[in-house]
C-alpha atoms as a PDB file:
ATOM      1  CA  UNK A   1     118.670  90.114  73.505  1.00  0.00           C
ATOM      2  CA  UNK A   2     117.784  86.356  73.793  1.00  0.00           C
ATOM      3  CA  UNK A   3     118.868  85.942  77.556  1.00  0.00           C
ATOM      4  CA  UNK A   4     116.602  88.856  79.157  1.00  0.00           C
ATOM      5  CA  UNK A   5     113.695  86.740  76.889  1.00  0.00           C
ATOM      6  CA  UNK A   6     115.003  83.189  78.117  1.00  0.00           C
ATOM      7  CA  UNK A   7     115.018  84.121  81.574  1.00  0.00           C
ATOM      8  CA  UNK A   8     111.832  85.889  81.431  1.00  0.00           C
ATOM      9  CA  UNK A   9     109.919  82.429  79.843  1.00  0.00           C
ATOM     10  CA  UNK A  10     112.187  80.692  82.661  1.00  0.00           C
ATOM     11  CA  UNK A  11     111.244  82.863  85.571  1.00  0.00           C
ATOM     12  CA  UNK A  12     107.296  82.494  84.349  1.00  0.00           C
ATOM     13  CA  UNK A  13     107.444  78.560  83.533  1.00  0.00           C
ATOM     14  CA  UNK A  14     109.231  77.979  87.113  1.00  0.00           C
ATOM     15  CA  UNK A  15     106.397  80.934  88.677  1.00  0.00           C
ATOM     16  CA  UNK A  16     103.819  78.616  87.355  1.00  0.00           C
ATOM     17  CA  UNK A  17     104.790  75.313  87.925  1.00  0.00           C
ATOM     18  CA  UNK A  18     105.638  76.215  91.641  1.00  0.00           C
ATOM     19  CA  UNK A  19     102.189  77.999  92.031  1.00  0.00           C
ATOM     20  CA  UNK A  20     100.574  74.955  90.248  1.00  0.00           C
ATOM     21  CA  UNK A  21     102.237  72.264  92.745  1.00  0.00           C
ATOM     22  CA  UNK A  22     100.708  74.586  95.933  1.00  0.00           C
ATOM     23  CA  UNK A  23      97.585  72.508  95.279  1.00  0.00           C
ATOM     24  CA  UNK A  24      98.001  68.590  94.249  1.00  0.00           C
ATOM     25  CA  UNK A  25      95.881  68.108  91.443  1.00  0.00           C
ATOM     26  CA  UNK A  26      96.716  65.593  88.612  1.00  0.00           C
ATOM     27  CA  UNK A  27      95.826  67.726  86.091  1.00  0.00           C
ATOM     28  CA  UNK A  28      98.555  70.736  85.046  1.00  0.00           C
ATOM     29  CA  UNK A  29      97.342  74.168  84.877  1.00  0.00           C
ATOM     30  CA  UNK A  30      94.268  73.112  87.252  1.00  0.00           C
ATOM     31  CA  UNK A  31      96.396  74.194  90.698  1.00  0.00           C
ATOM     32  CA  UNK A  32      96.677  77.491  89.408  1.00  0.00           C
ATOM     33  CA  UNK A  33      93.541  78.226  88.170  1.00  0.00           C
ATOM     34  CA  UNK A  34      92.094  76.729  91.790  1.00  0.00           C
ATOM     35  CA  UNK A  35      94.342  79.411  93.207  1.00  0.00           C
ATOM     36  CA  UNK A  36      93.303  82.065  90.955  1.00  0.00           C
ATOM     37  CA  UNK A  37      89.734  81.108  91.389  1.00  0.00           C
ATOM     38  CA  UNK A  38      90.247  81.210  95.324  1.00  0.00           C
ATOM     39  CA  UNK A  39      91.757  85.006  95.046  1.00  0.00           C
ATOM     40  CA  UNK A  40      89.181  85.918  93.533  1.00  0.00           C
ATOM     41  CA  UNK A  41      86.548  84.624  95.713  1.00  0.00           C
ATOM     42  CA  UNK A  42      88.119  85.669  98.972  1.00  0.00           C
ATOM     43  CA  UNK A  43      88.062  89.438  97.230  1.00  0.00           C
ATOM     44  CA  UNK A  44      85.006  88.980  96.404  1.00  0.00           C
ATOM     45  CA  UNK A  45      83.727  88.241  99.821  1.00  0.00           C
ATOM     46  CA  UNK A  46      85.991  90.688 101.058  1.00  0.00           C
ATOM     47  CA  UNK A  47      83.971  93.577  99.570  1.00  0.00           C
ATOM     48  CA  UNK A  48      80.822  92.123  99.813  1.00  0.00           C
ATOM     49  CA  UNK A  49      78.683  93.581 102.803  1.00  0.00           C
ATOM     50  CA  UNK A  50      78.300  90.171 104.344  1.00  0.00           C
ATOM     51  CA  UNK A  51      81.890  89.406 104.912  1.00  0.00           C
ATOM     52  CA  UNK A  52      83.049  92.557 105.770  1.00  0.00           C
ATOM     53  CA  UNK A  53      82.424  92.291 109.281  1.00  0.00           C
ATOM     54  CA  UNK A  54      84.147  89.042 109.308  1.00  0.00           C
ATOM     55  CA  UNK A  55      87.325  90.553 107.602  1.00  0.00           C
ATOM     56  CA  UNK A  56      87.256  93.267 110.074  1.00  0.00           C
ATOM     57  CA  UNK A  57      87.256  90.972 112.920  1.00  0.00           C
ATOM     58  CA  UNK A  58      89.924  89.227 111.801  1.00  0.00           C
ATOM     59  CA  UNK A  59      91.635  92.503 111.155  1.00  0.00           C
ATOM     60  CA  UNK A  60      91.344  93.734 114.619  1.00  0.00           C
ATOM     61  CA  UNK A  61      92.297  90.712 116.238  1.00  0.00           C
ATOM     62  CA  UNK A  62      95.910  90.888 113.672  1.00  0.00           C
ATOM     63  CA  UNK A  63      96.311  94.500 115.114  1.00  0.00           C
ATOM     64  CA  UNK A  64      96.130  93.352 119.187  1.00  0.00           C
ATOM     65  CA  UNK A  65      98.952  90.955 118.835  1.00  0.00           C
ATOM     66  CA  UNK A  66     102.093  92.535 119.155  1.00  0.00           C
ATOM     67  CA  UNK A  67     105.006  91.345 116.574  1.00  0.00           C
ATOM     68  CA  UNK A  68     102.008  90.691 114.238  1.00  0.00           C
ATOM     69  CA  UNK A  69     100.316  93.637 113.984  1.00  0.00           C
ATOM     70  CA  UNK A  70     103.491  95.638 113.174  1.00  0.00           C
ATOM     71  CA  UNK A  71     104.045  93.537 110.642  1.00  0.00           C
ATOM     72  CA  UNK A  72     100.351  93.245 108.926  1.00  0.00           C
ATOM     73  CA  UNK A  73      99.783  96.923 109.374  1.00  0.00           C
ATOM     74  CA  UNK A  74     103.230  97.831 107.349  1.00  0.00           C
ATOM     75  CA  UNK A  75     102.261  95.408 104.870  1.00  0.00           C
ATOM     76  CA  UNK A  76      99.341  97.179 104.221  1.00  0.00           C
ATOM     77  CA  UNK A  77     100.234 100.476 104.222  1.00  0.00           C
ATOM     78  CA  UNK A  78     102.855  99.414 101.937  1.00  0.00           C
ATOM     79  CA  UNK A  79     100.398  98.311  99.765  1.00  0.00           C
ATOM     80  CA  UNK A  80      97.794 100.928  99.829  1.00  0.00           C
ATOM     81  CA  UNK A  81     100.660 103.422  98.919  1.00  0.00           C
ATOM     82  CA  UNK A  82     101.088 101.737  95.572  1.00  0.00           C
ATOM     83  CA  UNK A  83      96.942 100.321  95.147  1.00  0.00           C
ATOM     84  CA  UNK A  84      93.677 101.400  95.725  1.00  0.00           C
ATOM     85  CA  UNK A  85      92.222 104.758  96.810  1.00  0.00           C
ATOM     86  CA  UNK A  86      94.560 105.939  98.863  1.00  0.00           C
ATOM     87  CA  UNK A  87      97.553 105.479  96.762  1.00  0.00           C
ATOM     88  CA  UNK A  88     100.548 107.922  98.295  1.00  0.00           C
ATOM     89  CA  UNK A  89     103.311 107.273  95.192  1.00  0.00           C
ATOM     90  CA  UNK A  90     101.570 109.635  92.575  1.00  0.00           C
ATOM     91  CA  UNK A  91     103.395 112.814  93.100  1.00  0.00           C
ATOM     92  CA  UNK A  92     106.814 112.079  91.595  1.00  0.00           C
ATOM     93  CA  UNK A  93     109.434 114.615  92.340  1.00  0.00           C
ATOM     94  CA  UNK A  94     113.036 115.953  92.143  1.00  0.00           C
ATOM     95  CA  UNK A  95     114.657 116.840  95.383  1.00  0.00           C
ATOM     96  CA  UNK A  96     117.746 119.024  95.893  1.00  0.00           C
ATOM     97  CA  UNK A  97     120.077 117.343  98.190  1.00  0.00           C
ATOM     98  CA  UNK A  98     122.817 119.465  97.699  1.00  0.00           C
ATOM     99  CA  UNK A  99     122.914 122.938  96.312  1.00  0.00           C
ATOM    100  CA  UNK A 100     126.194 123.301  95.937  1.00  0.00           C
ATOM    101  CA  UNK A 101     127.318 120.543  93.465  1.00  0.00           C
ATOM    102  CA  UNK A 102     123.439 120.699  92.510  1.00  0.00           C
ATOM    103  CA  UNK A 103     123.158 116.305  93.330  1.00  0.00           C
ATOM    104  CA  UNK A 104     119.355 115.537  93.122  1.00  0.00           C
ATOM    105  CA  UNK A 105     117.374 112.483  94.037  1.00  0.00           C
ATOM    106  CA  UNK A 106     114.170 111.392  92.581  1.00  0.00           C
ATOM    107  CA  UNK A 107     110.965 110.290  95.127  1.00  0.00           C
ATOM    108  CA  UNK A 108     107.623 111.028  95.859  1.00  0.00           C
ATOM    109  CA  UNK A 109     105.992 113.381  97.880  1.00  0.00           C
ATOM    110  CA  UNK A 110     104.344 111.139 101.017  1.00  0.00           C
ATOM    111  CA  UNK A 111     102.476 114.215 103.256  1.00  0.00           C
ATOM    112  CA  UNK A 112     102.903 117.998 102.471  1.00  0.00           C
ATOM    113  CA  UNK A 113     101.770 119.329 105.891  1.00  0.00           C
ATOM    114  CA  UNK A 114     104.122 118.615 108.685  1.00  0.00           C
ATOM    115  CA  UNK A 115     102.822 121.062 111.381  1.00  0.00           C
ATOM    116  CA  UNK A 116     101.928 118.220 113.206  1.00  0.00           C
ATOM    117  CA  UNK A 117     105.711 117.739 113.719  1.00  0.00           C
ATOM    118  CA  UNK A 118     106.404 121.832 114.247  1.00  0.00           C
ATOM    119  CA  UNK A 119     107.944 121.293 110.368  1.00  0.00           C
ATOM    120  CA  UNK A 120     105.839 124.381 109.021  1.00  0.00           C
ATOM    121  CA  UNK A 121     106.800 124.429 105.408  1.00  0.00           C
ATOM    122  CA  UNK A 122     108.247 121.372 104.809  1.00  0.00           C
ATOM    123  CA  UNK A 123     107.003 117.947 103.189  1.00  0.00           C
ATOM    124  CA  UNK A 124     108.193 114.320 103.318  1.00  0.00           C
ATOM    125  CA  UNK A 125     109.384 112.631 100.742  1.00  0.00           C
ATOM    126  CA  UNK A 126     110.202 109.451 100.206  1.00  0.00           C
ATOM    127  CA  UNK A 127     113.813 108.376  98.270  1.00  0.00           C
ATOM    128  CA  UNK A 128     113.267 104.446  97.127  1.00  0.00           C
ATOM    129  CA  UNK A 129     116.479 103.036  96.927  1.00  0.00           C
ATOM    130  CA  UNK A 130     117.414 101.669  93.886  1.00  0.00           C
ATOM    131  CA  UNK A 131     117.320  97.574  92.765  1.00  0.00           C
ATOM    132  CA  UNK A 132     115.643  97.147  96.369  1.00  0.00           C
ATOM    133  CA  UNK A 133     112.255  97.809  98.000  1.00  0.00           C
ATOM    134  CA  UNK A 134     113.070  99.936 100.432  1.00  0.00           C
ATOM    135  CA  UNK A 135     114.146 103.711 100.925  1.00  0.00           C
ATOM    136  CA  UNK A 136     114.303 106.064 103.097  1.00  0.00           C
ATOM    137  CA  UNK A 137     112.409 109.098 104.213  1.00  0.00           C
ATOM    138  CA  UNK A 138     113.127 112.731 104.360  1.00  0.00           C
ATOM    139  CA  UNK A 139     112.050 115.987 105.835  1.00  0.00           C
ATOM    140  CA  UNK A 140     113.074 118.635 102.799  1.00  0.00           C
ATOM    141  CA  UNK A 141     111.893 121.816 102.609  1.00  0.00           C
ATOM    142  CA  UNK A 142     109.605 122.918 100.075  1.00  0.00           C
ATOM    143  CA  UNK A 143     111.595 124.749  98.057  1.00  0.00           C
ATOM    144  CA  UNK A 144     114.032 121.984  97.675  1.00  0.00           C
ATOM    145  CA  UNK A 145     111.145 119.748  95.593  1.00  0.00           C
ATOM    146  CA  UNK A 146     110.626 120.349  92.072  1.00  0.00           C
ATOM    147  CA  UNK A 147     106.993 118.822  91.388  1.00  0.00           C
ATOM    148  CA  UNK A 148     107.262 116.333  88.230  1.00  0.00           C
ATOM    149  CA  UNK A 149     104.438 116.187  85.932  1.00  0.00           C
ATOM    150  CA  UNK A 150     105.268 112.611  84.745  1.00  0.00           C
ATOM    151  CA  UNK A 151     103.353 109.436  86.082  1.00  0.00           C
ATOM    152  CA  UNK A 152     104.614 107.781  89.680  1.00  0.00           C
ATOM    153  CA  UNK A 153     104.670 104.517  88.250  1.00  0.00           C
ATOM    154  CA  UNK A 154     106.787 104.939  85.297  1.00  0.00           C
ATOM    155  CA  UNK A 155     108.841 107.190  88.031  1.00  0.00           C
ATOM    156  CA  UNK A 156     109.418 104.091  90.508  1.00  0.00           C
ATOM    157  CA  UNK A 157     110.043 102.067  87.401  1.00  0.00           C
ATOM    158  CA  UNK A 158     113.008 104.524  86.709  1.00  0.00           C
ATOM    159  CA  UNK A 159     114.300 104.660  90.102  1.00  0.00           C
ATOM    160  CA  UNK A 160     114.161 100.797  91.073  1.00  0.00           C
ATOM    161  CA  UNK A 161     115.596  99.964  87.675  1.00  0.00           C
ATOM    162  CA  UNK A 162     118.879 102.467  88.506  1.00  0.00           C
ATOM    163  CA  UNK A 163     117.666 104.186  85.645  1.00  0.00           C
ATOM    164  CA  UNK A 164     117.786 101.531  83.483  1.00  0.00           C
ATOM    165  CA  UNK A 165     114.556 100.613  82.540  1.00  0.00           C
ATOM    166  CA  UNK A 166     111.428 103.116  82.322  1.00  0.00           C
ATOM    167  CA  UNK A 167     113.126 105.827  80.417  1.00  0.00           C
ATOM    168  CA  UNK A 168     110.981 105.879  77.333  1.00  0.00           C
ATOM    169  CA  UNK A 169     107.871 105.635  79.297  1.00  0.00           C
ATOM    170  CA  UNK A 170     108.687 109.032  81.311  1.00  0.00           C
ATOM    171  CA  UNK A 171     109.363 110.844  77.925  1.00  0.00           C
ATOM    172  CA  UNK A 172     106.236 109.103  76.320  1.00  0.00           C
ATOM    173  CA  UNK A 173     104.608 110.131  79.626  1.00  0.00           C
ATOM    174  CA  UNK A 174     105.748 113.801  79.288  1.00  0.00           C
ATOM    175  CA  UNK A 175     104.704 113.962  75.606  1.00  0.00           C
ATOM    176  CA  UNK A 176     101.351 113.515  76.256  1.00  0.00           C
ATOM    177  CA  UNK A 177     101.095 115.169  79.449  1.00  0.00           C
ATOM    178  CA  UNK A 178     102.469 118.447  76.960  1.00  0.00           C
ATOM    179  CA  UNK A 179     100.160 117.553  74.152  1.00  0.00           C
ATOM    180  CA  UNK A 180      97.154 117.606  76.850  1.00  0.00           C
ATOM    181  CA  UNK A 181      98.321 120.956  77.982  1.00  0.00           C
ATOM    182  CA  UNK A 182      98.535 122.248  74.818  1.00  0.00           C
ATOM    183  CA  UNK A 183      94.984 120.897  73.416  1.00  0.00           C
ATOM    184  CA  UNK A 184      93.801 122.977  77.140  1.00  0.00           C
ATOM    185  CA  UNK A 185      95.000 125.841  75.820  1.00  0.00           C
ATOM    186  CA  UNK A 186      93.897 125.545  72.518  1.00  0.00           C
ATOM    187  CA  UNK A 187      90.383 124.979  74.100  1.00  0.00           C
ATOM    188  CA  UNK A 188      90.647 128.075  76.222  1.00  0.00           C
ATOM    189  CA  UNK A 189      91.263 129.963  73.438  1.00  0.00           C
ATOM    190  CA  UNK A 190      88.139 128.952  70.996  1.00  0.00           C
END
């Protein structure tokens, strides 16, 4: 119990100092707070109409150079798959690898319309590997996939961790994912 909470103060105190020395100033705390304080304001001009254009220059001239823009544009699909609008991690589900011993894989759902590959009635999913950021992606067919009606993020928690870590949230998740369901119903009824 105390060396998960040591090494979490450790890992933040060493986080912060390191983050603090990216800017010189004699004063602790006031590097990171600079930093912060710079995020922020590139974000802000980022989404403001008058930088846009600017950002999208800069965008476009990322995506002619070769190694670069293979690089930029994974990073921000990456990205957008777990943030923002266009998030592609929220449908968690249970895939079938193997009928016969019944071995199943947890992942998420990426596209469910592959005719544009001549895969009529299948979907890809994507299997995260486990302790690592990376996984792989598969072609299943839809009657492989058992839809999950828990929360991708406490999903990806569960996977990443090995199953360690994230448990309780998924059956916290579930409980009140059933307890909406039921207060539905009970609505439907009056």
């Amino acid at each position: 119990m105390l060396v998960p909470i040591a090494l979490t103060v450790y890992i933040i105190i060493v986080s912060l100092q390191w983050l603090d020395s990216l800017l010189p100033v004699p004063v602790p705390g006031l590097g990171l707070v600079l930093i912060i304080g710079i995020i922020v304001l590139f974000g802000y001009l980022a989404s403001s109409l008058i930088a846009r254009p600017v950002f999208e220059m800069m965008e476009e001239v990322l995506m002619r150079v070769p190694l670069i823009s293979l690089i930029y544009s994974s990073i921000k699909d990456l990205l957008s798959a777990f943030v923002g609008d266009k998030k592609k991690f929220t449908q968690a589900v249970l895939v079938t690898l193997n009928e016969a011993d019944g071995v199943q894989k947890l992942g998420f759902i990426t596209q469910t319309n592959l005719e544009v590959l001549g895969e009529a009635g299948k979907v890809a999913v994507y299997l995260p590997h486990s302790y690592n950021f990376s996984g792989n992606l598969y072609i299943v067919a839809k009657e492989r996939v058992t839809l999950l009606n828990v929360p991708g993020a406490d999903v990806m928690k569960f996977i990443v961790s090995g199953g360690v870590s994230g448990y309780t949230e998924l059956g916290l998740a579930k409980e009140t994912r059933d307890n909406q369901l039921k207060q539905r119903e009970l609505t439907k009824i009056d």
